[in-house]
PDB file of N, CA and C in Angstrom:
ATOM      1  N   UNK A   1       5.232  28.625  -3.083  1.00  0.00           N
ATOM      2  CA  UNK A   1       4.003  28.613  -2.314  1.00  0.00           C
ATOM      3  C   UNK A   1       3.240  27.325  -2.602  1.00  0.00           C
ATOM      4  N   UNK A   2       3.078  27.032  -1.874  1.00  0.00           N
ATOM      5  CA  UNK A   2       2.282  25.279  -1.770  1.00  0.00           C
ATOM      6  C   UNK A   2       0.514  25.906  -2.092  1.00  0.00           C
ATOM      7  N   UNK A   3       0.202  24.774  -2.916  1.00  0.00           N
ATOM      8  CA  UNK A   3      -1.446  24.838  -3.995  1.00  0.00           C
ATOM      9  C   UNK A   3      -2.373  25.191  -2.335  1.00  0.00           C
ATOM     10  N   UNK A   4      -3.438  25.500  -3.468  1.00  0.00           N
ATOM     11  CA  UNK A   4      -4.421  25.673  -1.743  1.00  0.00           C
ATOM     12  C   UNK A   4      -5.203  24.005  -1.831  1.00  0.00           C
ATOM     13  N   UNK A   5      -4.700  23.723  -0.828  1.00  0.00           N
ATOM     14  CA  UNK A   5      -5.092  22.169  -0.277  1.00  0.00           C
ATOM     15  C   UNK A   5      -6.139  21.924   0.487  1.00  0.00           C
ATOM     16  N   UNK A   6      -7.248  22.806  -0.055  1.00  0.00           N
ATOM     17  CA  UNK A   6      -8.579  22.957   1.429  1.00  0.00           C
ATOM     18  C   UNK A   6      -8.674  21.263   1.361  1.00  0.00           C
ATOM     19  N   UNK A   7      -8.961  20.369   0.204  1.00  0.00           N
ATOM     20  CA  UNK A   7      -9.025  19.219   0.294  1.00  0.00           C
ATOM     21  C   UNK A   7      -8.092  18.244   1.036  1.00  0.00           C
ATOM     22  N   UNK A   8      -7.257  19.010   0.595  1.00  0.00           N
ATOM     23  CA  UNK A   8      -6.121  17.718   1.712  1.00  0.00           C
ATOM     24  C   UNK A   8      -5.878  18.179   2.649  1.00  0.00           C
ATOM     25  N   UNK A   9      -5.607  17.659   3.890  1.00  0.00           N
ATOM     26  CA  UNK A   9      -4.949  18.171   5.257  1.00  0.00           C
ATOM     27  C   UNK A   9      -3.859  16.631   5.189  1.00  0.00           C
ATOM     28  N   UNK A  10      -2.605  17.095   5.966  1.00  0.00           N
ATOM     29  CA  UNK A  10      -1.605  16.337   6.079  1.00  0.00           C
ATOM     30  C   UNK A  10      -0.962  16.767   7.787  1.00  0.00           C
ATOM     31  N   UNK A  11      -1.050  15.914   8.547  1.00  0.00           N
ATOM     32  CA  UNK A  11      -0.487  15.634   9.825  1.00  0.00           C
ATOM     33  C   UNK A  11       0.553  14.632   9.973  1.00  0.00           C
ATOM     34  N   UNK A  12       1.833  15.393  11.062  1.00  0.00           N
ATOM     35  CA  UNK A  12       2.577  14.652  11.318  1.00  0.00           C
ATOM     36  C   UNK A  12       2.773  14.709  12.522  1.00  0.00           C
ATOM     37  N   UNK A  13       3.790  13.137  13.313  1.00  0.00           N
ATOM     38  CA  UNK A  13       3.856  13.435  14.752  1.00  0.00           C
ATOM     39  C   UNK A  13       4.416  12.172  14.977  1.00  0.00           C
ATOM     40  N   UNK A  14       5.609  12.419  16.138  1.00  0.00           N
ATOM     41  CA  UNK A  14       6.744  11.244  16.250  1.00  0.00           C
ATOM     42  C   UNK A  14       5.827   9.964  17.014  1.00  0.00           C
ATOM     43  N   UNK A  15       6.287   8.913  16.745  1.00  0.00           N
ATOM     44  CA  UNK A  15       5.251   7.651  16.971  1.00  0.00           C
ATOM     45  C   UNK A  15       5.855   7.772  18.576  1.00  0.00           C
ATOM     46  N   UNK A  16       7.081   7.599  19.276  1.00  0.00           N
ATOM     47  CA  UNK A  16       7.914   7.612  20.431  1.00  0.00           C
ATOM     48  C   UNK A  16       8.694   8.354  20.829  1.00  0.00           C
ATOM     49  N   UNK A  17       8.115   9.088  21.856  1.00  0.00           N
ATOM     50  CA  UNK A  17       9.365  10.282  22.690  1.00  0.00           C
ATOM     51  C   UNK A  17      10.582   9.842  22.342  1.00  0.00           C
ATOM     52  N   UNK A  18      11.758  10.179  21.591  1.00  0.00           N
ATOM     53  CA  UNK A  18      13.421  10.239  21.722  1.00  0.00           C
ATOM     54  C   UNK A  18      13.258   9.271  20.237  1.00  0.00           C
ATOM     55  N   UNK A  19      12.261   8.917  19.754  1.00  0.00           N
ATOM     56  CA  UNK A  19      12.723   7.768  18.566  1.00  0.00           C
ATOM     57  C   UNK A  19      12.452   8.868  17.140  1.00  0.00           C
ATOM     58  N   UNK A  20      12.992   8.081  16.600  1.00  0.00           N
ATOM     59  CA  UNK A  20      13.233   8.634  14.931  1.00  0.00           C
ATOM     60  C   UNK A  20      11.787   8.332  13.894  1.00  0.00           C
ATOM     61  N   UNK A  21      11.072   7.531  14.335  1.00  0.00           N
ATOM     62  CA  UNK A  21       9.838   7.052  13.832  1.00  0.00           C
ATOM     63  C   UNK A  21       8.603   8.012  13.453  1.00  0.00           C
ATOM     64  N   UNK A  22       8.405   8.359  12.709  1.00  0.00           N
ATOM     65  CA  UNK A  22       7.118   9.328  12.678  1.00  0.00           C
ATOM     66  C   UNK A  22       5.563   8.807  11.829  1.00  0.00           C
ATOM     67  N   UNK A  23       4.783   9.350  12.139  1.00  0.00           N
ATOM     68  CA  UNK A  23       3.662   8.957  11.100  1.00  0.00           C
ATOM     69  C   UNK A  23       3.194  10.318  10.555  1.00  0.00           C
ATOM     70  N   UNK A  24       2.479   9.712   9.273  1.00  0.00           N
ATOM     71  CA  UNK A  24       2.078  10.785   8.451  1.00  0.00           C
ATOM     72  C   UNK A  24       0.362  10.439   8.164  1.00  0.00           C
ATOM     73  N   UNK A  25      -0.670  11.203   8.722  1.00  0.00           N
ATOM     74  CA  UNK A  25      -1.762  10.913   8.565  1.00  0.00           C
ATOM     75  C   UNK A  25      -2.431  12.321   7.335  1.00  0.00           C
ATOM     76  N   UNK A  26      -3.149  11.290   6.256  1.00  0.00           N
ATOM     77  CA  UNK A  26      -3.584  12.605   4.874  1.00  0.00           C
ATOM     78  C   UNK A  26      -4.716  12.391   5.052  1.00  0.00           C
ATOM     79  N   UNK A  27      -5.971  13.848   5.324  1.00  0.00           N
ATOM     80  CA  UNK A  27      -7.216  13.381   5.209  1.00  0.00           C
ATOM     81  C   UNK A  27      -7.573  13.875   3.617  1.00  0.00           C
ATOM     82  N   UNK A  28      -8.163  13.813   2.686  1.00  0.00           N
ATOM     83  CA  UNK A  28      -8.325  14.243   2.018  1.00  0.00           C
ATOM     84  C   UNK A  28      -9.538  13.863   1.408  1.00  0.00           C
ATOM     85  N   UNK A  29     -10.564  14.938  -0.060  1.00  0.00           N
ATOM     86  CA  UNK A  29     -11.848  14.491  -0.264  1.00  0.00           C
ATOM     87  C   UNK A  29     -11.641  13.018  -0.840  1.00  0.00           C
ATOM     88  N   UNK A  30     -12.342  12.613  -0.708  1.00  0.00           N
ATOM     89  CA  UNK A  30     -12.491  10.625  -1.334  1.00  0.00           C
ATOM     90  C   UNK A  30     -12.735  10.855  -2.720  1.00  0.00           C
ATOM     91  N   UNK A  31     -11.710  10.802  -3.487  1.00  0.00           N
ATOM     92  CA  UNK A  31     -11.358  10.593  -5.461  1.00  0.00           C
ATOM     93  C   UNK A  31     -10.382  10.241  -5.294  1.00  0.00           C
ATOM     94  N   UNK A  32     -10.669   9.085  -6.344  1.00  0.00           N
ATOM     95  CA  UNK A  32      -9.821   8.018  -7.213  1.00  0.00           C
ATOM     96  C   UNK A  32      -7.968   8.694  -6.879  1.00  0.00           C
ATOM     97  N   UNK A  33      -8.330  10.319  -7.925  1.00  0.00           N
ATOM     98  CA  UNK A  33      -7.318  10.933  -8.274  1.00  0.00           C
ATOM     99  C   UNK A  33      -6.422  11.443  -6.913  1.00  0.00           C
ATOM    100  N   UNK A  34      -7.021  11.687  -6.739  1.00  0.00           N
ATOM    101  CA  UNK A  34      -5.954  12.449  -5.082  1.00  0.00           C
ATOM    102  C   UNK A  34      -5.736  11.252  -4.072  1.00  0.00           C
ATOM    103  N   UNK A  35      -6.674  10.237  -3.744  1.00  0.00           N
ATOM    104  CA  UNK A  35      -5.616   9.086  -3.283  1.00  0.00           C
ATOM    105  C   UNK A  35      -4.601   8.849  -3.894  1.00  0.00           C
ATOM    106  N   UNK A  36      -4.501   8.466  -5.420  1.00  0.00           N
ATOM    107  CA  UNK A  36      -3.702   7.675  -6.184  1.00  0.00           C
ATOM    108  C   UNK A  36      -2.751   8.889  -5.999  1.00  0.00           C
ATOM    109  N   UNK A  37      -2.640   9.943  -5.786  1.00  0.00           N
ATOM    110  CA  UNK A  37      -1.963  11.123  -5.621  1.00  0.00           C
ATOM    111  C   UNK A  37      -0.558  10.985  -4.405  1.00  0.00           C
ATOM    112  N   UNK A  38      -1.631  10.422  -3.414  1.00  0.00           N
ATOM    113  CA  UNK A  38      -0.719  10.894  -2.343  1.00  0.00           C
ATOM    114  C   UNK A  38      -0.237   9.146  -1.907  1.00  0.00           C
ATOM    115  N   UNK A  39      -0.867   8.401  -2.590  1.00  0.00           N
ATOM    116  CA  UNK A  39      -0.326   7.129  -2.474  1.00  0.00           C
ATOM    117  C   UNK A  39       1.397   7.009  -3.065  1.00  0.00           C
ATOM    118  N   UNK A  40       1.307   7.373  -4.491  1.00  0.00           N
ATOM    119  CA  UNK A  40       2.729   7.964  -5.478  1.00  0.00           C
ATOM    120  C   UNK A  40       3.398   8.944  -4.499  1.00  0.00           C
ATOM    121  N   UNK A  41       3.468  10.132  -4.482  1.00  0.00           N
ATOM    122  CA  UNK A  41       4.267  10.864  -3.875  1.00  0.00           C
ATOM    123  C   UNK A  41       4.619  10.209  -1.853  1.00  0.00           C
ATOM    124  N   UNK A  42       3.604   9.433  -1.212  1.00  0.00           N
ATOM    125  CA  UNK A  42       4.005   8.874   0.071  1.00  0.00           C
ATOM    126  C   UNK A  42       5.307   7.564  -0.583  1.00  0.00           C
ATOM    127  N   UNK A  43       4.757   6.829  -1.616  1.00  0.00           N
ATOM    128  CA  UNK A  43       5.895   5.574  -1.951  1.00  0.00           C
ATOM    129  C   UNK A  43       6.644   6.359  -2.451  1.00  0.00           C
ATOM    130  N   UNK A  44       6.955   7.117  -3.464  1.00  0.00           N
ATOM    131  CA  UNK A  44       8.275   7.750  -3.911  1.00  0.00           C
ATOM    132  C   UNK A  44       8.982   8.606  -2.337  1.00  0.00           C
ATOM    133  N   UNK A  45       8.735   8.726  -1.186  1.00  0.00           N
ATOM    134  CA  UNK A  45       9.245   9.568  -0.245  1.00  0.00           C
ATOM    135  C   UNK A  45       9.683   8.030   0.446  1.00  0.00           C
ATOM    136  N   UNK A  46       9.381   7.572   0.194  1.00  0.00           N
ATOM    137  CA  UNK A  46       9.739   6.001   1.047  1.00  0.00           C
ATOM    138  C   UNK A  46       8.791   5.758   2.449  1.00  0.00           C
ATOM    139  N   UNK A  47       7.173   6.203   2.594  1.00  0.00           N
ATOM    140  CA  UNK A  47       6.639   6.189   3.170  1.00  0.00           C
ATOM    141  C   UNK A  47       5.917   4.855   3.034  1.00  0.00           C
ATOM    142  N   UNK A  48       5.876   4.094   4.407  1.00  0.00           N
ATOM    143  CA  UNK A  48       5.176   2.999   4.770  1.00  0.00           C
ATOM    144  C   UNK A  48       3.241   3.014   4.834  1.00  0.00           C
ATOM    145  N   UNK A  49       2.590   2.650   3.917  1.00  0.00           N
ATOM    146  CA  UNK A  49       1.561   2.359   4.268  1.00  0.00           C
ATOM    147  C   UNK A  49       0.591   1.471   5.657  1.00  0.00           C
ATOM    148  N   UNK A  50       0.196   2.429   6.279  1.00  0.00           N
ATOM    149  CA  UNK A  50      -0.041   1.318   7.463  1.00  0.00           C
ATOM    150  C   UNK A  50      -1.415   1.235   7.855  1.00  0.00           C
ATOM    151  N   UNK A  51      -2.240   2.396   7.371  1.00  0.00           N
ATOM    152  CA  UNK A  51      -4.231   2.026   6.979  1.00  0.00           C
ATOM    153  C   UNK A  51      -4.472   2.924   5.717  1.00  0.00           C
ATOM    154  N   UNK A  52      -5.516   2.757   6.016  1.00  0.00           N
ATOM    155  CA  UNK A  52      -6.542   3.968   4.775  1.00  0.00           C
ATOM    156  C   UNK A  52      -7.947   3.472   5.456  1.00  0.00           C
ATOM    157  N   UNK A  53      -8.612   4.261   5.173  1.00  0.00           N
ATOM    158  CA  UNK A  53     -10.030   4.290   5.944  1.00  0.00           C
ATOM    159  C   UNK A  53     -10.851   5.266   4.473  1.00  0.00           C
ATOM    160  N   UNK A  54     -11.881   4.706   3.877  1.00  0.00           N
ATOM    161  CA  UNK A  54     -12.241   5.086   2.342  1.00  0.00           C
ATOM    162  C   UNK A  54     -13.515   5.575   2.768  1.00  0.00           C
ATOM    163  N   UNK A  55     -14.274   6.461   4.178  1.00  0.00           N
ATOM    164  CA  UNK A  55     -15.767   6.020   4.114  1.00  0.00           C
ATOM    165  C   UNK A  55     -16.100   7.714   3.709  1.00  0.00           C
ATOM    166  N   UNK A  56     -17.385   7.276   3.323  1.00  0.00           N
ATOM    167  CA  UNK A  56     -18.034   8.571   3.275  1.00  0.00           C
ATOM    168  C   UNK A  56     -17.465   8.952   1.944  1.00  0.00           C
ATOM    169  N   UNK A  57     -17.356  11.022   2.767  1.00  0.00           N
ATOM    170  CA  UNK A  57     -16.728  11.867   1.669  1.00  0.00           C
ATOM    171  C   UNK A  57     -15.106  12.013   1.677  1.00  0.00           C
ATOM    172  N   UNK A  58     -14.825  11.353   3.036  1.00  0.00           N
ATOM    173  CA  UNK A  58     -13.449  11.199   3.315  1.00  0.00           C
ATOM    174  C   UNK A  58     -12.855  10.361   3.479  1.00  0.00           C
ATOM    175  N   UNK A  59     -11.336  10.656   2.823  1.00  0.00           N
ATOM    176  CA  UNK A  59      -9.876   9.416   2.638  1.00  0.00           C
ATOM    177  C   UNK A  59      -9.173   9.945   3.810  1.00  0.00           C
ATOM    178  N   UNK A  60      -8.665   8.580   4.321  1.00  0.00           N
ATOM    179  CA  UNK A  60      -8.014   9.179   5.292  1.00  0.00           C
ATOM    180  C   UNK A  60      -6.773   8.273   5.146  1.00  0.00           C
ATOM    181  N   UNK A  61      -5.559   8.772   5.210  1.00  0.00           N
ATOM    182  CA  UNK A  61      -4.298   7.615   4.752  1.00  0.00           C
ATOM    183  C   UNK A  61      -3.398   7.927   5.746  1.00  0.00           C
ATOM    184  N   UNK A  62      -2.622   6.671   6.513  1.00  0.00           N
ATOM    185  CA  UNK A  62      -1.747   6.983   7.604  1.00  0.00           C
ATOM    186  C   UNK A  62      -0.491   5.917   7.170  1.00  0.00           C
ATOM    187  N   UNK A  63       0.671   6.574   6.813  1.00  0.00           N
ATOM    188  CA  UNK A  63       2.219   6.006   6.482  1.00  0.00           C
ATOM    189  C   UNK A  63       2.845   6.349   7.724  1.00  0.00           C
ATOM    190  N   UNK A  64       4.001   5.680   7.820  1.00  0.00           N
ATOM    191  CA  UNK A  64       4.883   5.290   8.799  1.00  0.00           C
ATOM    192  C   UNK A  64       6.593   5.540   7.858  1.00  0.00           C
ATOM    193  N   UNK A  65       7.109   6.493   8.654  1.00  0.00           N
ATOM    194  CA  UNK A  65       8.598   6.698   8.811  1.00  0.00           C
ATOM    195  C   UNK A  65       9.762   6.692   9.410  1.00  0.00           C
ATOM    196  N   UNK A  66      11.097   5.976   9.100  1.00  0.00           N
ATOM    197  CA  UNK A  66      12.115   6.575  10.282  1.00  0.00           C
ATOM    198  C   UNK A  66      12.447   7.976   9.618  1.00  0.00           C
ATOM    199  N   UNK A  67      13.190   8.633  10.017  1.00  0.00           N
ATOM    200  CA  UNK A  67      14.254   9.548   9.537  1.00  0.00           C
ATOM    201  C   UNK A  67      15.346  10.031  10.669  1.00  0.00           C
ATOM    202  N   UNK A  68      16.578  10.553  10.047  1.00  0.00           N
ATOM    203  CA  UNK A  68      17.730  10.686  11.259  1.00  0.00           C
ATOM    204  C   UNK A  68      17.149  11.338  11.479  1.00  0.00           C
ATOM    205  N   UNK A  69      16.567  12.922  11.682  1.00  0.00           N
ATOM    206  CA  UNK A  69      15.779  13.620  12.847  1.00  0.00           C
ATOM    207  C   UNK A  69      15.048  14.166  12.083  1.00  0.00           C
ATOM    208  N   UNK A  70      14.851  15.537  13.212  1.00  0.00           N
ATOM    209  CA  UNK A  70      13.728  16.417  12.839  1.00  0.00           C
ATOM    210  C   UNK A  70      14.040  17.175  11.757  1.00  0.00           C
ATOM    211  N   UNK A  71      14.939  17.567  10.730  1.00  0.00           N
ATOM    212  CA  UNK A  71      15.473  18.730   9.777  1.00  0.00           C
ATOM    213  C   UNK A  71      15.122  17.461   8.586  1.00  0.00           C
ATOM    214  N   UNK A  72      15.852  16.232   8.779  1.00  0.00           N
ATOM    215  CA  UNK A  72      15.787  16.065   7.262  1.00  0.00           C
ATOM    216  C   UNK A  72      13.819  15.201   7.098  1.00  0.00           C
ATOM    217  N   UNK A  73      12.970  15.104   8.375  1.00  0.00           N
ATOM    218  CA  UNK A  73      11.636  15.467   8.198  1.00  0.00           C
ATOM    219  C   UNK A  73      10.996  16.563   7.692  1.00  0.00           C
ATOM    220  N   UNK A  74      11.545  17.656   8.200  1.00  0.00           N
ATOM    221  CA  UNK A  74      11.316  18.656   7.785  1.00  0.00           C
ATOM    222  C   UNK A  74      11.653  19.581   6.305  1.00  0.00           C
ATOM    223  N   UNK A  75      12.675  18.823   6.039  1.00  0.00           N
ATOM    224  CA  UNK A  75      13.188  18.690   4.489  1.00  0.00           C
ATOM    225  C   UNK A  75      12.066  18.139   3.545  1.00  0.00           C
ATOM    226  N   UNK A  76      11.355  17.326   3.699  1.00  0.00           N
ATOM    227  CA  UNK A  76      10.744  16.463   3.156  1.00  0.00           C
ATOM    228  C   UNK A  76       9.247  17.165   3.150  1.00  0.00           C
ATOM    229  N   UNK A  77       8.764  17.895   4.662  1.00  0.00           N
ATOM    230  CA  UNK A  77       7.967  18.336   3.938  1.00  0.00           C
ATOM    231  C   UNK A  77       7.982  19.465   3.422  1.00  0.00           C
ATOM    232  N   UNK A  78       9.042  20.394   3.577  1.00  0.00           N
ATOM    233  CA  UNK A  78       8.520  21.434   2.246  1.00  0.00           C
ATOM    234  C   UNK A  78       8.659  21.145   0.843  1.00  0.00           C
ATOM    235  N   UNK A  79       8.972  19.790   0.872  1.00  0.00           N
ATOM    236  CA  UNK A  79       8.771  19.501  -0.880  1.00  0.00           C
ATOM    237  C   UNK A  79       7.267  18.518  -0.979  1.00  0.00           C
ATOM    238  N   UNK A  80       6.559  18.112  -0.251  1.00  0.00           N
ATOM    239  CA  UNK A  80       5.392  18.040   0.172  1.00  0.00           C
ATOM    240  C   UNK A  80       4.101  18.846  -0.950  1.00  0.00           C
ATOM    241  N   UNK A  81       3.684  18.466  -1.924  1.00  0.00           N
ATOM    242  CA  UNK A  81       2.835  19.426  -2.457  1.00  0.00           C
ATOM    243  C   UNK A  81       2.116  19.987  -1.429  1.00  0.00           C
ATOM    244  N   UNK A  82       1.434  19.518  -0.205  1.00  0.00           N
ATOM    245  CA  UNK A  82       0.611  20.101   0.607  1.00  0.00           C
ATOM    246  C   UNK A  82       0.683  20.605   1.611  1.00  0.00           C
ATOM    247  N   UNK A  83       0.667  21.112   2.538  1.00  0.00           N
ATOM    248  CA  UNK A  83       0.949  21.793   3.837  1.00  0.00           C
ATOM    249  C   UNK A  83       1.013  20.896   4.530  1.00  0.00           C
ATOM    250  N   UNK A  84       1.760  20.662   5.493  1.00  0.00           N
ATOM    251  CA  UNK A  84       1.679  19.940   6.622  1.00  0.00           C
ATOM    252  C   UNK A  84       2.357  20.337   8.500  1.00  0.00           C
ATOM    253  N   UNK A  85       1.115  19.990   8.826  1.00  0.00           N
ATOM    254  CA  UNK A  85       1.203  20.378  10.532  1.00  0.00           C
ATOM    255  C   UNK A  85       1.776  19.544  11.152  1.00  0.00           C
ATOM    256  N   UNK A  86       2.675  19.679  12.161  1.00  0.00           N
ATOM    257  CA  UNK A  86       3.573  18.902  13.026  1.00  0.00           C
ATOM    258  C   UNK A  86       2.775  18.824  14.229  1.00  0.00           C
ATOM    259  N   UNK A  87       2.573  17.878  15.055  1.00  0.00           N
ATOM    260  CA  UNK A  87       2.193  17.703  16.209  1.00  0.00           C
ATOM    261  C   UNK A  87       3.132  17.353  17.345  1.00  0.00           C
ATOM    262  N   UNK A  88       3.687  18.277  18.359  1.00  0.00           N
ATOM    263  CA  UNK A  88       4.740  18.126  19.153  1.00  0.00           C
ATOM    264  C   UNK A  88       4.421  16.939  20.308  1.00  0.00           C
ATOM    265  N   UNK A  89       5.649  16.594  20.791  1.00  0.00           N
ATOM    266  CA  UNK A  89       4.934  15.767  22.223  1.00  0.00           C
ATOM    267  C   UNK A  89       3.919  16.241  23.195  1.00  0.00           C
ATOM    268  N   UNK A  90       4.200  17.639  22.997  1.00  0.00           N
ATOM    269  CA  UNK A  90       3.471  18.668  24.202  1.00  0.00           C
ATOM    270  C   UNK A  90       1.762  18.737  23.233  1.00  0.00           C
ATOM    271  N   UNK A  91       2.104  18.150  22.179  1.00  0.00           N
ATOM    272  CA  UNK A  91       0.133  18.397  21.588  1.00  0.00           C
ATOM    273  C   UNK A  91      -0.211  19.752  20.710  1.00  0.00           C
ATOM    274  N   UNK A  92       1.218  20.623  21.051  1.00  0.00           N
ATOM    275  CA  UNK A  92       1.338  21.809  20.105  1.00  0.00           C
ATOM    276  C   UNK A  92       1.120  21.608  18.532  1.00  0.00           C
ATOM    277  N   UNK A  93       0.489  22.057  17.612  1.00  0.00           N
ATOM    278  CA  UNK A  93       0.953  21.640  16.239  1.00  0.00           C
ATOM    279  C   UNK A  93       1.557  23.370  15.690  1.00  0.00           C
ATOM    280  N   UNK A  94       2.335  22.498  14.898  1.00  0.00           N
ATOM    281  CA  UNK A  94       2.624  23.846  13.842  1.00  0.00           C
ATOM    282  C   UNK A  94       3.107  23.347  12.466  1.00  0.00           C
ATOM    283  N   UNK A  95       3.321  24.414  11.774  1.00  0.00           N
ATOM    284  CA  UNK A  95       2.920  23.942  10.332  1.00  0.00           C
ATOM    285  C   UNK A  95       4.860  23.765   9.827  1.00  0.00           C
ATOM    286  N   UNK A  96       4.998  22.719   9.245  1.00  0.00           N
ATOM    287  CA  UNK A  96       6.645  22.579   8.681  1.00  0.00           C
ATOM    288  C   UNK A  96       6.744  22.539   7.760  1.00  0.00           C
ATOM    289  N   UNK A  97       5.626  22.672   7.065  1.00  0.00           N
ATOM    290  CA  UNK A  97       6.009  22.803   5.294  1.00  0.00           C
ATOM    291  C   UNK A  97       4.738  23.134   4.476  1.00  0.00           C
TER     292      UNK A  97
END
């Protein structure tokens, strides 16, 4: 069972209809500790840094991925400490890990 993450939310969703590319956007509360958190576990997954936005009470961090498809994405996030919602082409989300 994955920690209760009221602080973090984690979104995902393919960058291009038919492509392998995905992004991973983390909002989470703004500390030191839980950026440096999901900064480590996004580089150890081989996730591309591509903003962070530091304002307020909220972090917001968006990495960039290929992967061969949707299973071994989905592999990845149930080892994910945090929950994460999929966002379909159709705008549907649901949760993959």
């Amino acid at each position: 069972m994955k920690p209760e993450g009221a602080d973090v939310k984690a979104y995902v969703w393919k960058q291009v209809r038919g492509g392998n590319t995905y992004s991973l956007q983390v909002e989470a509360k703004n500390g030191v500790r839980i950026v440096n958190k999901i900064n480590k576990l996004a580089e150890e997954a081989s996730w591309n840094a591509i903003a962070t936005s530091m304002g307020g009470k909220q972090a917001c961090l968006i990495f960039c991925r290929d992967f061969k498809d949707e299973t071994e994405l989905k592999a990845w996030a149930k080892k994910f400490p945090y929950e994460v919602i999929y966002e379909g082409t159709n705008g549907k989300q649901r949760r993959i890990g």
